[in-house]
Protein backbone atom coordinates (compact mmCIF):
# COMPACT_ATOMS: atom_id res chain seq x y z
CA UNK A 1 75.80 13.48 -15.33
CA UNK A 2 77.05 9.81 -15.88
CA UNK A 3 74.67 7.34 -15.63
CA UNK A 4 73.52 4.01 -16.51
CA UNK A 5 70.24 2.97 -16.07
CA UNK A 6 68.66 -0.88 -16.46
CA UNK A 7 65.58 -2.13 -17.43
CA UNK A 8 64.12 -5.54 -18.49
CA UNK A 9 64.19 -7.70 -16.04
CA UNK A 10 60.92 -9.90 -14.07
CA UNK A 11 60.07 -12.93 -12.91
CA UNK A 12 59.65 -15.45 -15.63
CA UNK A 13 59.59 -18.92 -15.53
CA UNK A 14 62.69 -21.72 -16.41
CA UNK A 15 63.30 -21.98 -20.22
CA UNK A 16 61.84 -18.64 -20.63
CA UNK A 17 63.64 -15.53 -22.06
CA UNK A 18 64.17 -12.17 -21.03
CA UNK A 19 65.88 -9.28 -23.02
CA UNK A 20 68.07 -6.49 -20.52
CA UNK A 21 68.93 -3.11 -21.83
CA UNK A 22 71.29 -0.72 -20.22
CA UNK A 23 70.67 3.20 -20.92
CA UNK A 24 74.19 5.06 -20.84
CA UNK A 25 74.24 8.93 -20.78
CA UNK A 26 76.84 11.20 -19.66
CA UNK A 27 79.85 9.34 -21.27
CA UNK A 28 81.48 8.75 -24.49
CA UNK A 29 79.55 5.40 -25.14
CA UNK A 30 81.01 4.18 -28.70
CA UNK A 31 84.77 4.08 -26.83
CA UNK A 32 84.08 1.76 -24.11
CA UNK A 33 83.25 -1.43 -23.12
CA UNK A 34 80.37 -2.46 -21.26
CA UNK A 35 79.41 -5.17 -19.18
CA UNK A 36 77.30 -7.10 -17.79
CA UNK A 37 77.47 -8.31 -14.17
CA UNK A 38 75.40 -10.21 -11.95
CA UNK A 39 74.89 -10.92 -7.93
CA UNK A 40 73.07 -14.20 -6.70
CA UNK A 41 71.65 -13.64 -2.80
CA UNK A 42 74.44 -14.05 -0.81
CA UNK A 43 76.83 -14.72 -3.32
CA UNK A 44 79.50 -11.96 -4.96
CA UNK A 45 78.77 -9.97 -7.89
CA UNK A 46 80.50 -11.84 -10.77
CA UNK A 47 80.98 -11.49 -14.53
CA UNK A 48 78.40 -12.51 -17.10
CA UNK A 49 79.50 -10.60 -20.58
CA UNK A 50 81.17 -7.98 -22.13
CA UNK A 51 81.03 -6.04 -25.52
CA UNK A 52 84.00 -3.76 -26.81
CA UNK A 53 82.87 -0.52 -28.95
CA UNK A 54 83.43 -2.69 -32.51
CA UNK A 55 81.14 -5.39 -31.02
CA UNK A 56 83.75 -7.74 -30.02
CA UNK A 57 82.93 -9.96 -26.72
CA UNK A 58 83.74 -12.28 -23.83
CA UNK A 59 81.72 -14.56 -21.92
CA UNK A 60 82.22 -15.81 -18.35
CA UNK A 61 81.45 -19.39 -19.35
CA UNK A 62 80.80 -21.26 -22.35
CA UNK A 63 76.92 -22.36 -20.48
CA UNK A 64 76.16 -18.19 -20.01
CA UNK A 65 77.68 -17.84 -24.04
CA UNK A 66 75.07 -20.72 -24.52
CA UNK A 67 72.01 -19.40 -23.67
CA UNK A 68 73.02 -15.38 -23.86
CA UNK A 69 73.91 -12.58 -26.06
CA UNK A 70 74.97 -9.20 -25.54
CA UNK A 71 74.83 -6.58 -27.80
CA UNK A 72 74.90 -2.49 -28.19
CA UNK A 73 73.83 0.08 -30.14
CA UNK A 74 76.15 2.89 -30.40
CA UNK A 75 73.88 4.97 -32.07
CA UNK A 76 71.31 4.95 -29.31
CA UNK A 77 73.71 4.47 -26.38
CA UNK A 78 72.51 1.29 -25.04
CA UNK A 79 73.40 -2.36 -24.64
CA UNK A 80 71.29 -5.56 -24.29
CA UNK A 81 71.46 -8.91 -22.74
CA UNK A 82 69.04 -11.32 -24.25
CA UNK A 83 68.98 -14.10 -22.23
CA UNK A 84 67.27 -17.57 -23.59
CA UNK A 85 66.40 -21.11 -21.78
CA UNK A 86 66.66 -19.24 -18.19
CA UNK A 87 67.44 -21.47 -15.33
CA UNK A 88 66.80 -21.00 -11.77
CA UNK A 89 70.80 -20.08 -10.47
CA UNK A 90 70.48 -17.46 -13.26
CA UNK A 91 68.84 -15.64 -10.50
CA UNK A 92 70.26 -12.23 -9.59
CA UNK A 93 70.22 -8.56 -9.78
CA UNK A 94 72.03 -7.94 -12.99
CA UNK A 95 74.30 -4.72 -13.65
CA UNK A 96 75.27 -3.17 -16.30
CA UNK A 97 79.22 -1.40 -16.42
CA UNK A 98 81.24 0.73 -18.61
CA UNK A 99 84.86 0.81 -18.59
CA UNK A 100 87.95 2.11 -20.84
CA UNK A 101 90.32 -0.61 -20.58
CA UNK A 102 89.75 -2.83 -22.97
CA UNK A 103 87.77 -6.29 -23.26
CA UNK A 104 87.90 -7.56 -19.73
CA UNK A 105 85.79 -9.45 -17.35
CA UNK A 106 87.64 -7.45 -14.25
CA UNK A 107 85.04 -5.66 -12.02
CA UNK A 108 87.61 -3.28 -11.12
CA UNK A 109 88.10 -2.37 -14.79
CA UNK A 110 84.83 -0.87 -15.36
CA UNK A 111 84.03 2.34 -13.67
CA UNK A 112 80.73 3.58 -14.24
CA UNK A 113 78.02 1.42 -12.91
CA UNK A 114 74.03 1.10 -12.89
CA UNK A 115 71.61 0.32 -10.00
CA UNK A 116 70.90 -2.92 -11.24
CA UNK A 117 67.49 -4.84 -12.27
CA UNK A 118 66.31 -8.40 -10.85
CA UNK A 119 66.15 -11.60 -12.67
CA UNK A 120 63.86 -14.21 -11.12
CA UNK A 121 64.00 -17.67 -12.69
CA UNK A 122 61.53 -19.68 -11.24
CA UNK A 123 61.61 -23.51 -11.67
């Protein structure tokens, strides 16, 4: 069974840090990418991050490449958001995605996806 489960996120307050990991099983993790995605209340889901197999990345903006890193471990199947100096519109319930096409901040690139964990940034 594919799946991809998340874990990590809270409340916590502005400036603070919190650290995401995504669980994959079910899939050939070390050939895809994986993302990171995130969706405000009553906003669309939009890109944060992604992370090719060899570690290679994108950011959405240069203020999310700022403040967070994503990473993976193929060995273990999972990949990580750490997220630093939080601010309140980083808000959300943050997914994590795998997909086979390449480096790409495209939601309908990725094709696996998790249920998603909340990030609360309160000010």
């Amino acid at each position: 069974q594919v799946q991809l489960v998340e874990s990590g996120g809270g409340l916590v307050q502005a400036g603070g840090s919190l650290r995401l990991a995504c669980a994959a099983s079910g899939l050939t993790f070390n050939r895809l990418t994986m993302g990171w995605f995130r969706q405000a209340p009553g906003k669309e889901r939009e890109f944060v991050a992604a992370i090719r197999w060899s570690g290679s990345n994108i950011y959405a903006t240069d203020s999310v490449k700022d403040r967070f890193t994503i990473s993976r471990d193929n060995a273990k199947n999972r990949v990580f958001l750490q997220m630093n100096s939080l601010k309140p519109e980083d808000t959300a319930v943050y997914y994590c995605a795998a997909g086979d096409t390449g480096l790409t901040p495209r939601q309908g690139d990725y094709d696996t996806w998790g249920q998603g964990t909340q990030v609360t940034v309160s000010s």
